[in-house]
Protein backbone atom coordinates (compact mmCIF):
# COMPACT_ATOMS: atom_id res chain seq x y z
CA UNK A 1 0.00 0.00 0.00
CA UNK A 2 2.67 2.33 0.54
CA UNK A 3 3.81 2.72 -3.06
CA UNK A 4 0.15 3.89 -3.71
CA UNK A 5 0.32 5.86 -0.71
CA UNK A 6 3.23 7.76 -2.15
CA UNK A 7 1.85 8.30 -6.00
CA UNK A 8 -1.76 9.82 -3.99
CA UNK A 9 0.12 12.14 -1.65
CA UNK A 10 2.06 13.78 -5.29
CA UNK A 11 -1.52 14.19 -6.77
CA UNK A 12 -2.43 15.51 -3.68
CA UNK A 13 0.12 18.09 -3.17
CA UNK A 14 -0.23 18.53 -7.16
CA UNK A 15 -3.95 19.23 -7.09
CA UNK A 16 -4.36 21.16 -3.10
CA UNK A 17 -1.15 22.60 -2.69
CA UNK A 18 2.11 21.56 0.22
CA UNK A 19 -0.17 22.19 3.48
CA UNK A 20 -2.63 19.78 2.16
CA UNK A 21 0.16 17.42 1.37
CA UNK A 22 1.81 17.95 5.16
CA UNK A 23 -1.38 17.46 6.11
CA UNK A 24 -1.66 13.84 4.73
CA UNK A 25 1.66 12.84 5.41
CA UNK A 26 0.55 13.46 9.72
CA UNK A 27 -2.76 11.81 9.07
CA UNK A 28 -1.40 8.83 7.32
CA UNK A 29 1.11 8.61 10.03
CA UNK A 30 -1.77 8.58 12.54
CA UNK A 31 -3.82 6.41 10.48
CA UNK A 32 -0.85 4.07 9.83
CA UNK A 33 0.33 3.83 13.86
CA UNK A 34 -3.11 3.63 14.70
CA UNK A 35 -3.74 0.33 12.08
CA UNK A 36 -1.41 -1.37 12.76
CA UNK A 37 -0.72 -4.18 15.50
CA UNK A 38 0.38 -2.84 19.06
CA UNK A 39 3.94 -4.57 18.30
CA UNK A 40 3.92 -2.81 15.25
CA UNK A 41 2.75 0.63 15.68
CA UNK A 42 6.17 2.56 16.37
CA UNK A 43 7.78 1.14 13.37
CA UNK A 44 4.95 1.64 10.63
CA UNK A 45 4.50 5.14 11.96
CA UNK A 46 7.88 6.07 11.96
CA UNK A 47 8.66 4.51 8.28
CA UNK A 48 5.71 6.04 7.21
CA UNK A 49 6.25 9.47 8.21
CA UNK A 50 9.88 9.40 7.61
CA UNK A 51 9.48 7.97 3.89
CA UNK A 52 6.27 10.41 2.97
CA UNK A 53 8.41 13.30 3.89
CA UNK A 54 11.13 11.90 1.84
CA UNK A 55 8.65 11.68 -1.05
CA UNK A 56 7.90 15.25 -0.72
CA UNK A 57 11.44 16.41 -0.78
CA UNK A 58 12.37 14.56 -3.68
CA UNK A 59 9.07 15.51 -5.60
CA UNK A 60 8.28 19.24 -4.78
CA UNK A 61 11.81 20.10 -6.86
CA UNK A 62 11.26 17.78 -9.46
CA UNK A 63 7.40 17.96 -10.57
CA UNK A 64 6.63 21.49 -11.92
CA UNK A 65 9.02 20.48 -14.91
CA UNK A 66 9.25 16.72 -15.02
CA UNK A 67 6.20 14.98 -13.49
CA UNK A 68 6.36 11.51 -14.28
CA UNK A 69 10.20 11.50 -13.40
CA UNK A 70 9.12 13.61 -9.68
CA UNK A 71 6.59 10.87 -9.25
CA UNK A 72 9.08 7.73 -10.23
CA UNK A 73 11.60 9.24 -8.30
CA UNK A 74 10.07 10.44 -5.06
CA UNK A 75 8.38 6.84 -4.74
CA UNK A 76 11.39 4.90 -5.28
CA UNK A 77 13.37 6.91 -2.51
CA UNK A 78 10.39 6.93 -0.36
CA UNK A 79 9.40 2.88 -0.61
CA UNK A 80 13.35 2.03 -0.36
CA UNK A 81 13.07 4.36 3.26
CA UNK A 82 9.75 3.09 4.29
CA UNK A 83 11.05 -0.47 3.56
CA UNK A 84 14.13 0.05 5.86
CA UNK A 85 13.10 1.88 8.38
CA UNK A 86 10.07 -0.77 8.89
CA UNK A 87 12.12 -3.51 8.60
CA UNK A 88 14.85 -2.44 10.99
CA UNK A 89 12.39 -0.63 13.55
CA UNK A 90 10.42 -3.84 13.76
CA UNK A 91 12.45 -6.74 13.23
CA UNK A 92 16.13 -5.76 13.90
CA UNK A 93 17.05 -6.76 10.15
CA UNK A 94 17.16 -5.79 6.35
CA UNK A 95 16.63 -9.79 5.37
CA UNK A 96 13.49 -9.11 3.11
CA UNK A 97 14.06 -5.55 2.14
CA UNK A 98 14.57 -6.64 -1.66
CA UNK A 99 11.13 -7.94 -1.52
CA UNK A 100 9.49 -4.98 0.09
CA UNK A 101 11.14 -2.99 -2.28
CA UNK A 102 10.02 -5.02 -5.42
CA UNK A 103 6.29 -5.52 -4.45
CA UNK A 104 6.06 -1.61 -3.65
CA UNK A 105 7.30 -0.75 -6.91
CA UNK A 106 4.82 -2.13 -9.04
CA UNK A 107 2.19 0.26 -7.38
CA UNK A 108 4.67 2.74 -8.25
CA UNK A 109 5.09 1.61 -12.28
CA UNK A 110 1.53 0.41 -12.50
CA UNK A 111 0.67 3.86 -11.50
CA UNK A 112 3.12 5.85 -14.04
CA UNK A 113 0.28 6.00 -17.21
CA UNK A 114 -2.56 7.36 -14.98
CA UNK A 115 0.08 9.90 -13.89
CA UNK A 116 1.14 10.70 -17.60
CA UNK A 117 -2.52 10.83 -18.48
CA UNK A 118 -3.06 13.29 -16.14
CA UNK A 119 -0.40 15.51 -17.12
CA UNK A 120 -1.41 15.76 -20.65
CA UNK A 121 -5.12 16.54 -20.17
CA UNK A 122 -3.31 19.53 -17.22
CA UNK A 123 -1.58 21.05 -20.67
CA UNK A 124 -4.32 20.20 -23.13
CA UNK A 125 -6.74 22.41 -20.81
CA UNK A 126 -4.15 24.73 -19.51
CA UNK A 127 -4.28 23.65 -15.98
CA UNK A 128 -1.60 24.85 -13.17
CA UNK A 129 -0.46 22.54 -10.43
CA UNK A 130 -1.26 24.31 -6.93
């Protein structure tokens, strides 16, 4: 879910602006400490905090002139942190980070046309990211 997670909190921040995408990145924490299993809770909200924010840094540079590449990007560094911090924070080792990494991906690529459709229908009707 967390490659998803990353790709919706770009169109968010695309479409509503940074504060809105702040905004998500604290409620997903919430939402992600307070889903998960008591043994689990520090390390999912941790690696999900810590690897939104990471999306945003990478993306808010990058998307005004290359969307597709902001969103590829941005996920990749953010699943790869979210992956190690969980890992680590929960189970004391990196042994199926290669998984993690690959299954989050494919939300990630699987996502990549919807995201270039929506960037040509922003130019065809002269749209502005927020």
């Amino acid at each position: 879910m967390i490659g998803l997670a990353l790709v919706l909190r770009d169109i968010v921040q695309r479409r509503l602006g940074t504060l809105f995408a702040i905004g998500a990145i604290i409620t997903g924490a919430a939402l992600s400490a307070f889903l998960a299993s008591p043994s689990l809770v520090f390390a999912s909200g941790v690696a999900f905090l810590l690897s939104e924010l990471a999306d945003f840094a990478v993306y808010t540079p990058l998307q005004r002139r290359r969307l597709v590449l902001a969103v590829f990007a941005s996920g990749v560094i953010g699943l790869t942190i979210d992956s190690a911090i969980f890992l680590y924070l929960a189970f004391s080792n990196l042994d199926l980070i290669a998984g993690q990494i690959v299954g989050k991906s494919w939300m990630i690529v699987l996502a990549l046309p919807a995201i270039i459709w929506m960037r040509r229908r922003e130019k065809r009707l002269g749209i502005q990211p927020a």
